[in-house]
PDB file of N, CA and C in Angstrom:
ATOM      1  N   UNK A   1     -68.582 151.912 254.282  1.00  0.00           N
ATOM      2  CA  UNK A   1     -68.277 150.536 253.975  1.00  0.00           C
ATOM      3  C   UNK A   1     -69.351 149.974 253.047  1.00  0.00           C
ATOM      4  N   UNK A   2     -68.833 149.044 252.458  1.00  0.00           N
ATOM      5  CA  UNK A   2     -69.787 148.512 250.868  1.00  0.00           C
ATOM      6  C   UNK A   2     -70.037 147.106 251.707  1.00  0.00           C
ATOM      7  N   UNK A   3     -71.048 146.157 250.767  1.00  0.00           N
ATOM      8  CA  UNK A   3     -71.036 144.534 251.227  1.00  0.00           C
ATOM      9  C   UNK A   3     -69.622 144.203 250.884  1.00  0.00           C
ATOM     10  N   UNK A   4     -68.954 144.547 250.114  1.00  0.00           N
ATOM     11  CA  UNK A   4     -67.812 143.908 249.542  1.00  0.00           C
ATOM     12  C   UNK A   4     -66.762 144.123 250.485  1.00  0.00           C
ATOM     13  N   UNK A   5     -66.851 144.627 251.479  1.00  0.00           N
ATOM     14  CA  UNK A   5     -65.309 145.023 252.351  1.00  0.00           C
ATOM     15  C   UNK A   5     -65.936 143.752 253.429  1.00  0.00           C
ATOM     16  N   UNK A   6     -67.082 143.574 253.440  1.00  0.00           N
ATOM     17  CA  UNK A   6     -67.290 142.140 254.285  1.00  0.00           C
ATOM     18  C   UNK A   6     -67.067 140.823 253.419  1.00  0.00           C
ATOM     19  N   UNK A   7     -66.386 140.416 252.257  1.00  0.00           N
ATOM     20  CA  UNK A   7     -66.635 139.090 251.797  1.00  0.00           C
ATOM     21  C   UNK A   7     -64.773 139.112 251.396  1.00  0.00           C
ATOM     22  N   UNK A   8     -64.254 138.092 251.826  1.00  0.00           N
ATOM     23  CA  UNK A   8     -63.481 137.477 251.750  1.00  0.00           C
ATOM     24  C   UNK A   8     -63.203 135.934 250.990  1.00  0.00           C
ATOM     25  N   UNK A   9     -62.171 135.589 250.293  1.00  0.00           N
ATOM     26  CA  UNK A   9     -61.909 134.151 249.891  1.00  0.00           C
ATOM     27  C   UNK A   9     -61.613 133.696 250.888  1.00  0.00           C
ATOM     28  N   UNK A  10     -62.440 132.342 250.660  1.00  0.00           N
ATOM     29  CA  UNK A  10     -61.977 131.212 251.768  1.00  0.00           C
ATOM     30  C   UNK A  10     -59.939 130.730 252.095  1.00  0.00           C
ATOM     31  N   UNK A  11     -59.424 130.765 253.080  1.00  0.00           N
ATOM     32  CA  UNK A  11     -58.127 129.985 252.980  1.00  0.00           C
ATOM     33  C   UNK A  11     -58.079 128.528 253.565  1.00  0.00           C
ATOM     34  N   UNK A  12     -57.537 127.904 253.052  1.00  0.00           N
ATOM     35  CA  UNK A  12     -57.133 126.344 253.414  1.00  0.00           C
ATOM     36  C   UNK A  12     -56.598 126.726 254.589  1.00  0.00           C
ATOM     37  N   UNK A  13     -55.841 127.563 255.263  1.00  0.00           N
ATOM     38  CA  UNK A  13     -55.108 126.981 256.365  1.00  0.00           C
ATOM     39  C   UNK A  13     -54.161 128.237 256.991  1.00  0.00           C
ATOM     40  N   UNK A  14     -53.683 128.224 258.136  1.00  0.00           N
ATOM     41  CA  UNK A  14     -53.009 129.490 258.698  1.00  0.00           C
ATOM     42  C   UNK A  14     -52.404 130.004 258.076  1.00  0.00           C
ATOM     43  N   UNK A  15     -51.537 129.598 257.076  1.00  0.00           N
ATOM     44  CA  UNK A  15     -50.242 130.432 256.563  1.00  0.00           C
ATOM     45  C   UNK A  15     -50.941 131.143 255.429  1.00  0.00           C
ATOM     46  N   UNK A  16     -52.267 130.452 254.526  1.00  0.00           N
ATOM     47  CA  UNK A  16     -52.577 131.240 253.946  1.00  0.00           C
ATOM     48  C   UNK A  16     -53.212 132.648 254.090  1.00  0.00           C
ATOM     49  N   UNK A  17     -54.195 131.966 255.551  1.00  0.00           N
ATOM     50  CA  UNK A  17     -54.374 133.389 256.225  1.00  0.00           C
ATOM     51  C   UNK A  17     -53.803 134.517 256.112  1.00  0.00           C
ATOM     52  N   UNK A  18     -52.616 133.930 257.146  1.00  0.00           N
ATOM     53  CA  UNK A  18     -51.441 134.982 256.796  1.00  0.00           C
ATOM     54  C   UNK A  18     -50.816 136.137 256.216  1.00  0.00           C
ATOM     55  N   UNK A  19     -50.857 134.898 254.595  1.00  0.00           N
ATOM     56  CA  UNK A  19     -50.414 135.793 253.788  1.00  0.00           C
ATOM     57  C   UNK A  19     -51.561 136.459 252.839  1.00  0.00           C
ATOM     58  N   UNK A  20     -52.469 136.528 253.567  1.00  0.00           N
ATOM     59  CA  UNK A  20     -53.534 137.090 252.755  1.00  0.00           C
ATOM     60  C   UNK A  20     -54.054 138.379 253.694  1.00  0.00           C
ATOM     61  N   UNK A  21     -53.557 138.023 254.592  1.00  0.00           N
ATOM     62  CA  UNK A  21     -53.842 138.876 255.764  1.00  0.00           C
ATOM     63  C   UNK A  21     -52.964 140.654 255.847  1.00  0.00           C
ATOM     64  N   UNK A  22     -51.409 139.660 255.644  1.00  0.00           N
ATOM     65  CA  UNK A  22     -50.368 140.710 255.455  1.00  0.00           C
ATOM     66  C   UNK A  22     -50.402 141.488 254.066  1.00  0.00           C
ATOM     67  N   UNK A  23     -50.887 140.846 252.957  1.00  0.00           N
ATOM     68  CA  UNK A  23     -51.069 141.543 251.557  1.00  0.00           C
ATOM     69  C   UNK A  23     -52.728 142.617 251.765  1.00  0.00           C
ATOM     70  N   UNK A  24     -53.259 142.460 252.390  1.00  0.00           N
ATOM     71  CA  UNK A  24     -54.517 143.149 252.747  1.00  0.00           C
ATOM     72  C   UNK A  24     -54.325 144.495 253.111  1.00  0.00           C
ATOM     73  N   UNK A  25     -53.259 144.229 254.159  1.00  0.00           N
ATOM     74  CA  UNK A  25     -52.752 145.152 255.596  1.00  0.00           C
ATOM     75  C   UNK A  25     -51.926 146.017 254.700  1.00  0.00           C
ATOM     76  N   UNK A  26     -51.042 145.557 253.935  1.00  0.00           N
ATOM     77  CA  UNK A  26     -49.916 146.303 252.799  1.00  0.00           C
ATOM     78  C   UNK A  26     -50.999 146.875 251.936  1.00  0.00           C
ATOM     79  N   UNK A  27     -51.824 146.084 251.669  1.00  0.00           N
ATOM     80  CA  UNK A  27     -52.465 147.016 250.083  1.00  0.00           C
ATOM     81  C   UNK A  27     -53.214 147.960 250.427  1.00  0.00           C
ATOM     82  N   UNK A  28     -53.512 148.271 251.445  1.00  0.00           N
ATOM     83  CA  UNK A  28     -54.561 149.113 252.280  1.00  0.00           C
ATOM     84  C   UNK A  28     -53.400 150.133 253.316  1.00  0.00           C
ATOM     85  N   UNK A  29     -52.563 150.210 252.767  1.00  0.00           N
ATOM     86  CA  UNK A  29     -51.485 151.403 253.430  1.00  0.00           C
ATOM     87  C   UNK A  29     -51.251 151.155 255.403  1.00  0.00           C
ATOM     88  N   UNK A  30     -51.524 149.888 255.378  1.00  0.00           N
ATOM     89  CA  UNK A  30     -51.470 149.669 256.848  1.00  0.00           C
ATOM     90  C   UNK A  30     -50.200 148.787 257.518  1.00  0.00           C
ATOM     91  N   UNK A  31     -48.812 149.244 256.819  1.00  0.00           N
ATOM     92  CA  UNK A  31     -47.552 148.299 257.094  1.00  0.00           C
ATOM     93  C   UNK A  31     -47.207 148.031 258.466  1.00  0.00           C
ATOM     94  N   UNK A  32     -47.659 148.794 259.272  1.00  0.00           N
ATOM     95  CA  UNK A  32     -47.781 148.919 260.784  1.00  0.00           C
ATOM     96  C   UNK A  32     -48.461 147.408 261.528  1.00  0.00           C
ATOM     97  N   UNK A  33     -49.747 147.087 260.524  1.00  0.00           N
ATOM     98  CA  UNK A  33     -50.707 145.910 261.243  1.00  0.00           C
ATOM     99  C   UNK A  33     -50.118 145.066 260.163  1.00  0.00           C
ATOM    100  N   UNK A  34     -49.345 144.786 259.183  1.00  0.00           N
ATOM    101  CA  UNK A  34     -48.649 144.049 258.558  1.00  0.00           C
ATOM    102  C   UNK A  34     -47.726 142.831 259.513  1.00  0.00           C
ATOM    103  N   UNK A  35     -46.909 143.898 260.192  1.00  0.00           N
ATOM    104  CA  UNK A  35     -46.010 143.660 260.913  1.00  0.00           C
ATOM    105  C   UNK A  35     -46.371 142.624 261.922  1.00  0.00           C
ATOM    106  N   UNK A  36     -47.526 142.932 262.402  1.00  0.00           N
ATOM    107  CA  UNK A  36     -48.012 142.069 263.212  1.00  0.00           C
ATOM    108  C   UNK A  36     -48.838 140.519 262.792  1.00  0.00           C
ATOM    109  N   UNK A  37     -48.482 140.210 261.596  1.00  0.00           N
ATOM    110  CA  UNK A  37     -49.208 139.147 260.836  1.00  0.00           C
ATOM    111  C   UNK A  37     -48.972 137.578 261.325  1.00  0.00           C
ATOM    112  N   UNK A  38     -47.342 137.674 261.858  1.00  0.00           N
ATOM    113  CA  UNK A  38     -47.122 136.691 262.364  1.00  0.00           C
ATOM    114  C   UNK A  38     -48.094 136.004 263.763  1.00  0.00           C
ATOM    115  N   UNK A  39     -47.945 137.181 264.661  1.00  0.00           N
ATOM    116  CA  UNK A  39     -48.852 136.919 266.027  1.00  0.00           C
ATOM    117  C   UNK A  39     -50.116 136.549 265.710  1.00  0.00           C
ATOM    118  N   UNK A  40     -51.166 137.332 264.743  1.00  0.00           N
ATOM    119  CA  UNK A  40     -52.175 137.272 264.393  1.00  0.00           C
ATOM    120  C   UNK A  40     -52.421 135.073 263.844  1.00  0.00           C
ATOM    121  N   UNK A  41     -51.427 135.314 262.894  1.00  0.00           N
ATOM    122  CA  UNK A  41     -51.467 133.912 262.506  1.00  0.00           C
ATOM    123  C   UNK A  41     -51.505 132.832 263.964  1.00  0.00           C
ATOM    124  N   UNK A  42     -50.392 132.927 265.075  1.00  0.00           N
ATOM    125  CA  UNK A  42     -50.646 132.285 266.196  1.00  0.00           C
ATOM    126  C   UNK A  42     -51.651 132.091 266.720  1.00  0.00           C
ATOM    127  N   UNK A  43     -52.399 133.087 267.245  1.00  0.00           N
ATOM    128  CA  UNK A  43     -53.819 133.332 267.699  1.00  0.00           C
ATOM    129  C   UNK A  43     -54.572 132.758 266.829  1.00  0.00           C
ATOM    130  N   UNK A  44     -54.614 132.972 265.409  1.00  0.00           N
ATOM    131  CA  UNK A  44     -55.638 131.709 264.791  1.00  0.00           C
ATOM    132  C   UNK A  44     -55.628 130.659 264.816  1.00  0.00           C
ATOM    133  N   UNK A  45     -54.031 129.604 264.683  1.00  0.00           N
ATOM    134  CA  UNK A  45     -53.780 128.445 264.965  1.00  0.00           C
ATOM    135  C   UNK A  45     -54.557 127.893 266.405  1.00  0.00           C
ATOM    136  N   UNK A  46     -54.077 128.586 267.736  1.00  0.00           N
ATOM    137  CA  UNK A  46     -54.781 128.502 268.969  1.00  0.00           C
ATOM    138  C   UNK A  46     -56.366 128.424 269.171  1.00  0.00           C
ATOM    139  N   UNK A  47     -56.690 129.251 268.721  1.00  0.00           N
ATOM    140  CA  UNK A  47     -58.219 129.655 268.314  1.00  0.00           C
ATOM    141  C   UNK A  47     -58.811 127.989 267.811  1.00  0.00           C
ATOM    142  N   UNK A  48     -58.274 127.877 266.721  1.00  0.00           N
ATOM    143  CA  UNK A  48     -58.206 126.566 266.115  1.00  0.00           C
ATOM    144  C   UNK A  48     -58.753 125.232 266.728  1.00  0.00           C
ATOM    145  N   UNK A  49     -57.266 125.400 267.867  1.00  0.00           N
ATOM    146  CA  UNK A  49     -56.666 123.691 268.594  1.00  0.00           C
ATOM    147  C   UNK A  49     -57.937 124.178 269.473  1.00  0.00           C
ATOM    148  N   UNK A  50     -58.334 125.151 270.065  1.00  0.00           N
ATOM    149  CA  UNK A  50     -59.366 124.804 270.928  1.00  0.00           C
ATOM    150  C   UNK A  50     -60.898 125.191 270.546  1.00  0.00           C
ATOM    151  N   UNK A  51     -61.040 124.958 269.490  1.00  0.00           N
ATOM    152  CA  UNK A  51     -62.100 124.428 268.477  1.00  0.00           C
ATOM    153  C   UNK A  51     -62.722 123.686 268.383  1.00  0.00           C
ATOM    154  N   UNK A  52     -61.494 122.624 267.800  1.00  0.00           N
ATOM    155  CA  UNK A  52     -61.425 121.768 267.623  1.00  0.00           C
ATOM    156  C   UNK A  52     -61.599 120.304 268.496  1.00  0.00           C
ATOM    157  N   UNK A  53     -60.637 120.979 270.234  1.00  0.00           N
ATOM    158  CA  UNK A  53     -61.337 120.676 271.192  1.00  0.00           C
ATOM    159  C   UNK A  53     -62.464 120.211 271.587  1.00  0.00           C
ATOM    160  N   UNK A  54     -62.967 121.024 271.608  1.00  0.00           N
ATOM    161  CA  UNK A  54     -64.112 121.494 272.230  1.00  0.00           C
ATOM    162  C   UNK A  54     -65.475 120.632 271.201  1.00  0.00           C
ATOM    163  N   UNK A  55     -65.387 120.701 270.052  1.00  0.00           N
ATOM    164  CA  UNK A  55     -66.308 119.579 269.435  1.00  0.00           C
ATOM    165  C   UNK A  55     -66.474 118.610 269.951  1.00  0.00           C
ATOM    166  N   UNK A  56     -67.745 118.225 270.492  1.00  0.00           N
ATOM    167  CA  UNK A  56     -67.606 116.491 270.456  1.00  0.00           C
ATOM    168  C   UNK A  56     -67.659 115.333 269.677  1.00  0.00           C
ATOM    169  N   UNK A  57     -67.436 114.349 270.132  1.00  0.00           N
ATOM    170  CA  UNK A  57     -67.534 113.239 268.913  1.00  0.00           C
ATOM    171  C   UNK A  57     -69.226 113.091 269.151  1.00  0.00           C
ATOM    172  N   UNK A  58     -69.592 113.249 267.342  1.00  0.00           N
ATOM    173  CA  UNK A  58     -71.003 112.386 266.771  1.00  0.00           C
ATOM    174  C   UNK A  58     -71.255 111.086 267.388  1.00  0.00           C
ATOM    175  N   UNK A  59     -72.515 110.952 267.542  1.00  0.00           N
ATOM    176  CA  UNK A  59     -72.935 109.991 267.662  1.00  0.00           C
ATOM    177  C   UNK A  59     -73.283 109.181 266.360  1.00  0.00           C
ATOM    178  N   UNK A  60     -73.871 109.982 265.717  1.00  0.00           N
ATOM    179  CA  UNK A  60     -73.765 109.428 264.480  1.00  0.00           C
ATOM    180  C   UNK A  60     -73.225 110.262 263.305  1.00  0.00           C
ATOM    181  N   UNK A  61     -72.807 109.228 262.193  1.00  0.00           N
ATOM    182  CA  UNK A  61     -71.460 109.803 261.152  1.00  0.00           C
ATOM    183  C   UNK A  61     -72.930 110.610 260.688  1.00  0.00           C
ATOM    184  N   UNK A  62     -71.342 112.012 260.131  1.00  0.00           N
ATOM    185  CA  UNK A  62     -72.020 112.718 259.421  1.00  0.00           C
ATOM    186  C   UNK A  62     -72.746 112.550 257.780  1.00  0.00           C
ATOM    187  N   UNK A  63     -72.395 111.585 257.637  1.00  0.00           N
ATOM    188  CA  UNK A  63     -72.922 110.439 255.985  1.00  0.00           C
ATOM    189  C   UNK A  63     -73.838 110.212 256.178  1.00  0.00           C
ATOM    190  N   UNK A  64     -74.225 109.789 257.413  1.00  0.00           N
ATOM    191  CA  UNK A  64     -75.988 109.681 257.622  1.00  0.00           C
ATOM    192  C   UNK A  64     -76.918 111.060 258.136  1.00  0.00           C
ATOM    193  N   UNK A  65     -77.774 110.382 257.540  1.00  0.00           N
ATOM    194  CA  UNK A  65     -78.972 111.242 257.399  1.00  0.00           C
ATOM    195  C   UNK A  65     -80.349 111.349 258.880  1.00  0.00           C
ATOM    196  N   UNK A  66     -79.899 111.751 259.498  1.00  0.00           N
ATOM    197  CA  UNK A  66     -80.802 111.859 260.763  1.00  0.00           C
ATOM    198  C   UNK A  66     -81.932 112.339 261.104  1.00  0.00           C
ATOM    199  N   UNK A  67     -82.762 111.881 260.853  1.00  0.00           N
ATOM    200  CA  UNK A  67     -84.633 112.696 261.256  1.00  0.00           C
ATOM    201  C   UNK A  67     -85.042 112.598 262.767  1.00  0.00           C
ATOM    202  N   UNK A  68     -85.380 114.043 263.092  1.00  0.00           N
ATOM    203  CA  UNK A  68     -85.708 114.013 264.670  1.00  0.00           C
ATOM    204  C   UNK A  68     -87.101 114.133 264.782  1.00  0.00           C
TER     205      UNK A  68
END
């Protein structure tokens, strides 16, 4: 493995995942884990919502500048 099989483009959002996920899986002779792109996408959405969760609300906005 090279650094380059670790760096990926950023995606906006699940579906791009997705489909960046399933073109990966195809271009790399792997139509088998293709197949499974949909589920994969679920599990990230989920992953996500309880993320997102799980953050708490700031006390203070992130616009300000905080010295401890």
């Amino acid at each position: 493995m090279t650094p380059a099989d670790f760096r990926a483009a950023s995606c906006l959002d699940a579906d791009e995942f997705g489909r960046s996920l399933n073109a990966y899986w195809t271009a790399i002779g792997h139509p088998e884990l293709a197949l499974c792109t949909p589920e994969v996408v679920e599990a990230a959405r989920a992953l996500h919502a309880l993320q997102l969760e799980a953050q708490p609300e700031p006390d203070v906005s992130a616009l300000i500048y905080q010295m401890f």
